[in-house]
Structure formats: C-alpha cells, structure tokens
C-alpha atoms as a PDB file:
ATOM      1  CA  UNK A   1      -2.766 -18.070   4.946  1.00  0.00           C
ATOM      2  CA  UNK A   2      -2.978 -14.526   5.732  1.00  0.00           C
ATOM      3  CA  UNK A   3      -6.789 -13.492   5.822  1.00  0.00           C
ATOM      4  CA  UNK A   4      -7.607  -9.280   5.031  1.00  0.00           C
ATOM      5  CA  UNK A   5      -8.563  -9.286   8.924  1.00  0.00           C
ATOM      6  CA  UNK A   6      -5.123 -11.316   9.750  1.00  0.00           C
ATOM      7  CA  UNK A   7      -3.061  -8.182   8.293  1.00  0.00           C
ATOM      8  CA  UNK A   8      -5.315  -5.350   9.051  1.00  0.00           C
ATOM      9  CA  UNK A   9      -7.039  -2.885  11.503  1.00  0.00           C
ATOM     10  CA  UNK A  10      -9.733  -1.728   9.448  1.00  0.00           C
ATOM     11  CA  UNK A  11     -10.718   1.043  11.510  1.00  0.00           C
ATOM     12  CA  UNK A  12      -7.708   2.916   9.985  1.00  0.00           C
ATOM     13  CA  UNK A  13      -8.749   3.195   6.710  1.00  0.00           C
ATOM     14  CA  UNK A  14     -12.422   4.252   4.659  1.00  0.00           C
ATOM     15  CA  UNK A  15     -12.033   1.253   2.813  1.00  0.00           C
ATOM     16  CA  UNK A  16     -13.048  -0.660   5.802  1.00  0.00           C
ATOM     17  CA  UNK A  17     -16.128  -1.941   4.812  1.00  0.00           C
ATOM     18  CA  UNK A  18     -15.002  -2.082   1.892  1.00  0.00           C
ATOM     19  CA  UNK A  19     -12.200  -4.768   2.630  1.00  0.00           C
ATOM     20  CA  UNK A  20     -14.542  -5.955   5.430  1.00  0.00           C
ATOM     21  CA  UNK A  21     -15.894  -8.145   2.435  1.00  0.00           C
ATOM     22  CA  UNK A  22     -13.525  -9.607   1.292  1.00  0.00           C
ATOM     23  CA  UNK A  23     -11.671 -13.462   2.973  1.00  0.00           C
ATOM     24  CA  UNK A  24      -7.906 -12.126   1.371  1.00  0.00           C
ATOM     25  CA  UNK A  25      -6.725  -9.026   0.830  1.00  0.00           C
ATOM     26  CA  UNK A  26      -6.278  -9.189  -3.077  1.00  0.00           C
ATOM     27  CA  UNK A  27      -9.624  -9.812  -3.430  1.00  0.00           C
ATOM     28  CA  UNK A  28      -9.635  -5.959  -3.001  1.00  0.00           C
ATOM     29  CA  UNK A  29      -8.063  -4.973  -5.839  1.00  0.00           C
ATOM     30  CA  UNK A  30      -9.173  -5.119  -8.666  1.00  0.00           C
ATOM     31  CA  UNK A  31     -12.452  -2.745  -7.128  1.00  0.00           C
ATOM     32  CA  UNK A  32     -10.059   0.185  -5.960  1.00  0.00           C
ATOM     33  CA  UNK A  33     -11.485   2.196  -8.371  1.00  0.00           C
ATOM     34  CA  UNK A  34     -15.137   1.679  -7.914  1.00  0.00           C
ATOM     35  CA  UNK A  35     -14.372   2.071  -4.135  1.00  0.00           C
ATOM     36  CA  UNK A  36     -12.897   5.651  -4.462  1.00  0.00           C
ATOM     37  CA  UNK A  37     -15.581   6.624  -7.084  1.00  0.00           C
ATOM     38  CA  UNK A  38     -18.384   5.523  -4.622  1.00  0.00           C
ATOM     39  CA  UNK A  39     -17.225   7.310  -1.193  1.00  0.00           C
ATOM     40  CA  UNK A  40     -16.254  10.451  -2.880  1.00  0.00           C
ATOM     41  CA  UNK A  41     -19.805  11.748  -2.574  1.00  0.00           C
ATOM     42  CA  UNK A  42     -19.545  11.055   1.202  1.00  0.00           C
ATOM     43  CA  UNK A  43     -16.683  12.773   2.057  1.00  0.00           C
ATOM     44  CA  UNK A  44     -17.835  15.962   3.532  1.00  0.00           C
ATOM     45  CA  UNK A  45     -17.296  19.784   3.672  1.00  0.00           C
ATOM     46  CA  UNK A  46     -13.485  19.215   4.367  1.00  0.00           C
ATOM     47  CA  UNK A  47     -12.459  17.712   0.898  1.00  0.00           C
ATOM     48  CA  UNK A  48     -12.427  19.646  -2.313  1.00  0.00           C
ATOM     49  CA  UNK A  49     -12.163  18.251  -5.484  1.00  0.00           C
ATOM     50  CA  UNK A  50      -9.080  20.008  -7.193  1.00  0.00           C
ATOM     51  CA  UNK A  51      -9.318  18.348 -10.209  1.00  0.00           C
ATOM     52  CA  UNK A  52     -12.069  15.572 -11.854  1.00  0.00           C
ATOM     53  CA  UNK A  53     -11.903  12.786  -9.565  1.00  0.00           C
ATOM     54  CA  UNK A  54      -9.306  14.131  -7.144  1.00  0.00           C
ATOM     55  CA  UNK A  55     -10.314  15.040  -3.484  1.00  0.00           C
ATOM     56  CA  UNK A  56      -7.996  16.456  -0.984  1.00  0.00           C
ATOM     57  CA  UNK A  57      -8.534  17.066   2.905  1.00  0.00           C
ATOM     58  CA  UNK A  58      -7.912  20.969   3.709  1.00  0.00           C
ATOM     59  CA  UNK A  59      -5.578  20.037   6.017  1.00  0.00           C
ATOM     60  CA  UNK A  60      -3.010  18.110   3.417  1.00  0.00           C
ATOM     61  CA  UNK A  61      -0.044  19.518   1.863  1.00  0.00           C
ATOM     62  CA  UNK A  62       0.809  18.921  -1.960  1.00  0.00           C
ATOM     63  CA  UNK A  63       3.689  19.571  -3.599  1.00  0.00           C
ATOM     64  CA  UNK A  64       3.399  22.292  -6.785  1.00  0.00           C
ATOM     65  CA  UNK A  65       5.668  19.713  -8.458  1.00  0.00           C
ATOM     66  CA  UNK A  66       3.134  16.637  -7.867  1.00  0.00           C
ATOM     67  CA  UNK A  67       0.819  15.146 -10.542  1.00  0.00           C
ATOM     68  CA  UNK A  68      -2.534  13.599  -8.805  1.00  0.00           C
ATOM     69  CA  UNK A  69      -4.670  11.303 -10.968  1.00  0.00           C
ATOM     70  CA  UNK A  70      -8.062  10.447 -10.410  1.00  0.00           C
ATOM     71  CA  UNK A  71      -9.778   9.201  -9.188  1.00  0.00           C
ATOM     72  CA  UNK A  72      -7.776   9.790  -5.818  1.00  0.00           C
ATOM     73  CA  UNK A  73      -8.492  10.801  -2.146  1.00  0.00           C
ATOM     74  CA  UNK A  74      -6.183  12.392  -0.073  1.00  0.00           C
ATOM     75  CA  UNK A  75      -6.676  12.483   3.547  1.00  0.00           C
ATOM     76  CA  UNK A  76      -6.175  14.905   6.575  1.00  0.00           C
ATOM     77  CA  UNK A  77      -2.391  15.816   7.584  1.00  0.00           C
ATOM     78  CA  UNK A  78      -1.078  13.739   4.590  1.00  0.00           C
ATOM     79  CA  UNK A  79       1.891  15.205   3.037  1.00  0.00           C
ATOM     80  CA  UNK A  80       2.195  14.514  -0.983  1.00  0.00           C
ATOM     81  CA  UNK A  81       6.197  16.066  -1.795  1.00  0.00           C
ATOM     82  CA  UNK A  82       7.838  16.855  -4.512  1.00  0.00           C
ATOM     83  CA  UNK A  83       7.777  15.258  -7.646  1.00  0.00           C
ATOM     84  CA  UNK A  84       5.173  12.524  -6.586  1.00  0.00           C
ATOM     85  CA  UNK A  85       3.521  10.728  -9.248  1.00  0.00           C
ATOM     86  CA  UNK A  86      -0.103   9.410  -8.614  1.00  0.00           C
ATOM     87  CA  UNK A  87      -1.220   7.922 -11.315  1.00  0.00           C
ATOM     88  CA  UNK A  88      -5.042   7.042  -9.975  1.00  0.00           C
ATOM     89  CA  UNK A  89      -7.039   4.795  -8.377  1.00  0.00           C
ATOM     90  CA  UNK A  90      -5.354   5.757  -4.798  1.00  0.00           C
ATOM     91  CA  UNK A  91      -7.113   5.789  -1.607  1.00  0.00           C
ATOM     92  CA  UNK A  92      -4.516   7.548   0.491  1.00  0.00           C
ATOM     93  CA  UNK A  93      -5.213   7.520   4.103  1.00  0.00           C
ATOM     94  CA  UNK A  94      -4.543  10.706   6.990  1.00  0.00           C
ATOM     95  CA  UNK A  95      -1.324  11.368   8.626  1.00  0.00           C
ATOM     96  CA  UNK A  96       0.678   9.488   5.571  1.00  0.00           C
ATOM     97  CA  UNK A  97       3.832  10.619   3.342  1.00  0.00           C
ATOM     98  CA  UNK A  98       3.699  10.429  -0.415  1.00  0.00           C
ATOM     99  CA  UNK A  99       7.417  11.377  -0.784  1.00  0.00           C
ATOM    100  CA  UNK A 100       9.926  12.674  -3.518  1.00  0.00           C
ATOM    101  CA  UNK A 101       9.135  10.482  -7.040  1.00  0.00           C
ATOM    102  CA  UNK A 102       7.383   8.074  -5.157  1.00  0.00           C
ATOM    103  CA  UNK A 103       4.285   6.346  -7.627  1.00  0.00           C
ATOM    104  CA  UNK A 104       1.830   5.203  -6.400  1.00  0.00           C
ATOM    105  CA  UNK A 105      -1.105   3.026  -8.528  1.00  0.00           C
ATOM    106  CA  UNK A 106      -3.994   1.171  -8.037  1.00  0.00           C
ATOM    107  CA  UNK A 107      -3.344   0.889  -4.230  1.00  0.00           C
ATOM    108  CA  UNK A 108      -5.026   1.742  -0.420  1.00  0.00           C
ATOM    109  CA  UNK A 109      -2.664   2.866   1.763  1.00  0.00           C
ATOM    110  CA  UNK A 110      -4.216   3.390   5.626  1.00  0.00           C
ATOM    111  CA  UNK A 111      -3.304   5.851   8.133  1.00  0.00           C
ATOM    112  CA  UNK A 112       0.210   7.065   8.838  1.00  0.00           C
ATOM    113  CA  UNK A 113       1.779   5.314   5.629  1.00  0.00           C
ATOM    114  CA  UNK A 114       4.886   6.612   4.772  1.00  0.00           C
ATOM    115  CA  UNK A 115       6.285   5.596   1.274  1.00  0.00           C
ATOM    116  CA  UNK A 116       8.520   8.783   1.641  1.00  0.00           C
ATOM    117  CA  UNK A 117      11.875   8.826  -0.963  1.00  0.00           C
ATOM    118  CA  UNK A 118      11.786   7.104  -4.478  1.00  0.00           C
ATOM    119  CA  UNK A 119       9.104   4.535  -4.020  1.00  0.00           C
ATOM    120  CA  UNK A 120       7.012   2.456  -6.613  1.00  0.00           C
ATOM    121  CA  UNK A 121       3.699   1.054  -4.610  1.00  0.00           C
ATOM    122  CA  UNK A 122       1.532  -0.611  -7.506  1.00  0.00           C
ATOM    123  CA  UNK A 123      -1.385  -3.204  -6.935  1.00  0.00           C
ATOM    124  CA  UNK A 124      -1.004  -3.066  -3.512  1.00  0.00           C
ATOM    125  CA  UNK A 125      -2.652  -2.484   0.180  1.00  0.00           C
ATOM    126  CA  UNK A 126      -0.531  -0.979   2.924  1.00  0.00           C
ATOM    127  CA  UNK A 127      -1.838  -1.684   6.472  1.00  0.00           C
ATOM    128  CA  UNK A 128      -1.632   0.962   9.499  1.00  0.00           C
ATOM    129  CA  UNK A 129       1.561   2.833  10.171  1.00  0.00           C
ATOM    130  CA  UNK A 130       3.945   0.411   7.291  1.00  0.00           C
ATOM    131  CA  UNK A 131       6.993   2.227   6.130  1.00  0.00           C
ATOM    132  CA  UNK A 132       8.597   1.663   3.271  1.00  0.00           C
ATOM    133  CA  UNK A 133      12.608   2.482   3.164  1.00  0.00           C
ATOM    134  CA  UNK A 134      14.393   4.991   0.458  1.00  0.00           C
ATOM    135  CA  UNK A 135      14.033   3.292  -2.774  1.00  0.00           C
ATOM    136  CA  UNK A 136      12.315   0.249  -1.550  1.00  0.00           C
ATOM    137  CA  UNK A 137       9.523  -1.045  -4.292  1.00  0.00           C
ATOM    138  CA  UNK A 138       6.776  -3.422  -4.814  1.00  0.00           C
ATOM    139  CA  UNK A 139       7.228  -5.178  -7.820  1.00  0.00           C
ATOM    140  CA  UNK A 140       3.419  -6.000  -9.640  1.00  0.00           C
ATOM    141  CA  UNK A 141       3.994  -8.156 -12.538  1.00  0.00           C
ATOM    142  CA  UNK A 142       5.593 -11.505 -12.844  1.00  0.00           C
ATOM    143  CA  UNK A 143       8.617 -11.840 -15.433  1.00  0.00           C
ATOM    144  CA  UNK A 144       6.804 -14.465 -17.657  1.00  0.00           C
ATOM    145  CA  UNK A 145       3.481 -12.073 -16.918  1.00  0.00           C
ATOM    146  CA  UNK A 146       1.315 -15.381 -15.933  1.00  0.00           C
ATOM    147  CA  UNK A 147      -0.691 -15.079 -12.848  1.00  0.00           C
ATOM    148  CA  UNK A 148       0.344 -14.506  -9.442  1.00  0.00           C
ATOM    149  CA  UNK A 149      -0.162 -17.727  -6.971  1.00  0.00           C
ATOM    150  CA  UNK A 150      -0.058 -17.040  -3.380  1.00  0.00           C
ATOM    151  CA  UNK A 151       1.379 -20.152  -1.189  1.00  0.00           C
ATOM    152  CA  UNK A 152      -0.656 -21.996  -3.432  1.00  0.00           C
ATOM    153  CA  UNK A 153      -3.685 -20.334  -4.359  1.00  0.00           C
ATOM    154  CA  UNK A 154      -4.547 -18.970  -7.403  1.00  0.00           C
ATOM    155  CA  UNK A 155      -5.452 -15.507  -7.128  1.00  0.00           C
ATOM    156  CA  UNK A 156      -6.553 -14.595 -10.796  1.00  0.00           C
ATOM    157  CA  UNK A 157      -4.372 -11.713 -11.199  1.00  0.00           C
ATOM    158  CA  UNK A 158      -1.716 -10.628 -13.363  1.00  0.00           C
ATOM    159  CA  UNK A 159      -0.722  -7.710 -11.407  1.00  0.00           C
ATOM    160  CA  UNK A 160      -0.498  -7.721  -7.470  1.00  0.00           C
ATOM    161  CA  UNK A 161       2.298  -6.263  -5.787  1.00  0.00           C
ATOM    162  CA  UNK A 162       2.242  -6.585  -1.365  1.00  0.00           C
ATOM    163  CA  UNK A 163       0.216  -6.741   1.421  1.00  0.00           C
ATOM    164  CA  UNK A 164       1.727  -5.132   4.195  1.00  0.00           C
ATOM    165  CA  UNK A 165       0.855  -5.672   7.096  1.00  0.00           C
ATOM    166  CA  UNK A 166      -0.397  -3.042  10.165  1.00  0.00           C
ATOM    167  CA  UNK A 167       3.504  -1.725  11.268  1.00  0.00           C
ATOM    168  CA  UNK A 168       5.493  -3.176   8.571  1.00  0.00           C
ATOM    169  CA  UNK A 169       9.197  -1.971   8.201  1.00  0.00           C
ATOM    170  CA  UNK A 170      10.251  -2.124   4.715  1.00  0.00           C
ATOM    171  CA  UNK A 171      14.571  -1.557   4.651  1.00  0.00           C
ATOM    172  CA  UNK A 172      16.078   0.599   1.799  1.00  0.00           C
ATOM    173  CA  UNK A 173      15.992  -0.750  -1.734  1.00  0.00           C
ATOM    174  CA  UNK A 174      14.109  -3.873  -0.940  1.00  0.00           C
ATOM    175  CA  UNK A 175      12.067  -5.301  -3.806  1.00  0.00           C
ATOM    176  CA  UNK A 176       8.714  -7.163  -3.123  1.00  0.00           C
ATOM    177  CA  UNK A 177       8.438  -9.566  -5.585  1.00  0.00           C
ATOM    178  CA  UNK A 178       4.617 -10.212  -6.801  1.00  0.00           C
ATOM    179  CA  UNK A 179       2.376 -11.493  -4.174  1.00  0.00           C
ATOM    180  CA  UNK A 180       4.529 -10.907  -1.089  1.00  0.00           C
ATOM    181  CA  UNK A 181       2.531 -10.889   1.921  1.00  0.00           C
ATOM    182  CA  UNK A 182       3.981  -9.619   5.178  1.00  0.00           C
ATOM    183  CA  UNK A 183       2.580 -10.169   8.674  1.00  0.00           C
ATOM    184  CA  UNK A 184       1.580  -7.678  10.900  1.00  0.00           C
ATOM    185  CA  UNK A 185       5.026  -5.509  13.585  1.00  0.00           C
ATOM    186  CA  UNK A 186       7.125  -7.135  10.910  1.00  0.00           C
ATOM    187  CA  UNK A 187      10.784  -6.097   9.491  1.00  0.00           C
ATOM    188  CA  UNK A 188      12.385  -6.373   6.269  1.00  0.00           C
ATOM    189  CA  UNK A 189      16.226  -6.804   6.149  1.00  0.00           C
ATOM    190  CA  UNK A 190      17.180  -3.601   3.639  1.00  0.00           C
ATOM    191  CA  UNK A 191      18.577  -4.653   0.003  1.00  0.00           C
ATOM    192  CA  UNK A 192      16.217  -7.733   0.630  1.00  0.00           C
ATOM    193  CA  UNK A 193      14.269  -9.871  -2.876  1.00  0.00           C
ATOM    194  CA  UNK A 194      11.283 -11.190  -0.870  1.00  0.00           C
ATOM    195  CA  UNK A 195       8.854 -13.199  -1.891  1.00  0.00           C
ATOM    196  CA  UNK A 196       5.632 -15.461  -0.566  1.00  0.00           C
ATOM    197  CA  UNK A 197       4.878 -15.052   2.844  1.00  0.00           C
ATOM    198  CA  UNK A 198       6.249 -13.508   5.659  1.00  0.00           C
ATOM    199  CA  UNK A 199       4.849 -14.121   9.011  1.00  0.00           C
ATOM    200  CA  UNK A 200       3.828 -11.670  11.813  1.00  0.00           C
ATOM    201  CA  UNK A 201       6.233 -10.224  13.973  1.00  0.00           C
ATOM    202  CA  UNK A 202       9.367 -11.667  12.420  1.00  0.00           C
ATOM    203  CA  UNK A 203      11.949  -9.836  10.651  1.00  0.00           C
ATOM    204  CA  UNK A 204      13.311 -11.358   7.115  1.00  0.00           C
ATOM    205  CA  UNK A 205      17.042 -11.313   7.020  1.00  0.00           C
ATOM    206  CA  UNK A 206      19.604 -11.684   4.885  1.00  0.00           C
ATOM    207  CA  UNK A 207      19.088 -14.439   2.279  1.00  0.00           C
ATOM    208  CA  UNK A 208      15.481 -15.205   3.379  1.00  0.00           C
ATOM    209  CA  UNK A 209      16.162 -16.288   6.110  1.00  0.00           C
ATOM    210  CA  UNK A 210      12.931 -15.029   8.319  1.00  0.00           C
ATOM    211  CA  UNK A 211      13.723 -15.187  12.257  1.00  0.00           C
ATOM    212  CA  UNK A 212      10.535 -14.424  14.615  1.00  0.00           C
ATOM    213  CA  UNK A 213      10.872 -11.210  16.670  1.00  0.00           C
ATOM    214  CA  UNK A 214      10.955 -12.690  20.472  1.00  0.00           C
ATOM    215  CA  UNK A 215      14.049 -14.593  19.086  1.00  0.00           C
ATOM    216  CA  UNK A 216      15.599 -11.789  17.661  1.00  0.00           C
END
C-alpha cells in the first residue's frame, strides 16, 4: 500500500506537516480547506490577499482571464494562464503551471506541478515535479457514486481523484479513474483509463499493462 511518506517529499510543499499526520494520503483531503484557512495568517510580507481567502506570492503571474476561489494560495514563480478555473480549496505550490482551462478543486499540488493545457485535477494531491499531459484528467467520483476502495481498503470517501506521486508523467488525455495511486519517477502511457495502483518507477502501458522502469 502506498503510505503519504511512500509517494511524497514533504519538504516541497507547506502542507508538510500537515500531511506529516496522516498514514495515506487521502486521509488529507477532506481537511484541505481548514489547512489553507489556518497557514494563511503565516504566510508573510510576500503574499497579498487579492480577494477574501485568496493569497498570491508577488512573484506569480495570473492570467486577467483566470477566476481564483478561495480559499487558495498561490506560491512564488507559479504561473496561473488563461482561462484557469480555481474553484477553491487549492494549495498551489512555487514554480508550478495552472494552464489554459485547467480546474483545479479541492487539491495540494507541491512544487513545480505543471497541470498546463485543459486539465481537471479534483480531490487530489500532486507530489513534487508530476506533470500532467494536454487534456489528461483525474476523474473524482465513481459512476454508481458509492465509495472509493483503494486495493482493498475502504477509504470513506465519495470523491477522491489521484495521488501522484513525486515525478509522475501523466501522457495526453489519460483519465485517472477514482482512487488511482501512482508511485513515485513513474509514467503513464498517453490515452491511458488507469485505475488502482501503480507502482514506483514503472511506466503503465497500453492496456494496463504496467512494466517497471529498469526493464523498460
């Protein structure tokens, strides 16, 4: 099973402690909220609150064309473009890209996340340096809308999207069904449906068929 400290470098993100509690990753998110609310007032002289709840480093660039919910927190050298729809509760790390009618919801994403062209990240923690490919989307509610199960385990939740993984490659227009959990340095075949778990350092090909990286 893939433990928050099995997917994660937690010195990438201010949600460290924060996940620091917590034995899986989900755990996490159904407190997003509370999170951003509470380290807002610790922020420093660097952030300014544009709007109620919304705090952006100096040094980030947002698009005239986005819409920011709150509560939200932008970090240093991100770039939010055109047309990108944050709809709250987003912890958004430095160095990332919030591309072109990308939506993000109810999510962390660390440092140097790029979710750049026509993403939907919802429910969902993205570890150091991921990337998600053009169009590629996490998918955060089953069909029949019961709860998602992880290999197994009952995680209480009706909406959870992915857990990527520190250095995750997402391919173009891959869907992540609900629950997927990807291993750290791994790679997702583009066009891909993936679900359960995908282990470190393997790449997920066509069909599902999940090869580990030293064979590749």
């Amino acid at each position: 099973m893939m433990k928050t400290t099995d997917l994660f470098d937690l010195t990438h993100t201010l949600a460290g402690e924060y996940l620091r509690g917590f034995e899986y990753p989900w755990q996490a998110l159904t407190g997003i909220k509370d999170l951003i609310l509470s380290i807002v007032e610790n922020l420093g002289e660097d952030f300014e609150e544009i709007s109620p709840s919304v705090w952006i480093h100096r040094t980030a660039t947002v698009a005239s064309t986005a819409h920011i919910g709150g509560p939200c927190v932008i970090g240093a050298n991100t770039e939010v473009r055109h047309c990108a729809f944050i709809r709250g509760s987003a912890l958004v790390g430095e160095d990332c890209v919030v591309g072109n009618s990308t939506e993000l919801k109810n999510v962390i994403l660390f440092d140097g996340v790029q979710v750049p062209h026509f993403n939907y990240v919802g429910d969902s923690i993205l570890g150091y340096k991921a990337h998600m490919g053009a169009g590629a989307v996490t998918s955060n509610v089953k069909s029949d809308k019961s709860l998602v199960v992880v290999n197994g385990m009952e995680t209480g939740l009706k909406k959870f999207g992915a857990m990527l993984g520190d250095y995750v490659e997402v391919g173009c227009n891959a869907v992540l069904n609900p629950g997927t959990m990807i291993g750290r340095n791994s790679n997702i075949y583009p066009t891909s449906c993936v679900r359960g778990i995908v282990p470190e350092r393997s790449i997920w090909k066509t069909a599902g068929v999940i090869v580990k990286k030293e064979d590749w």
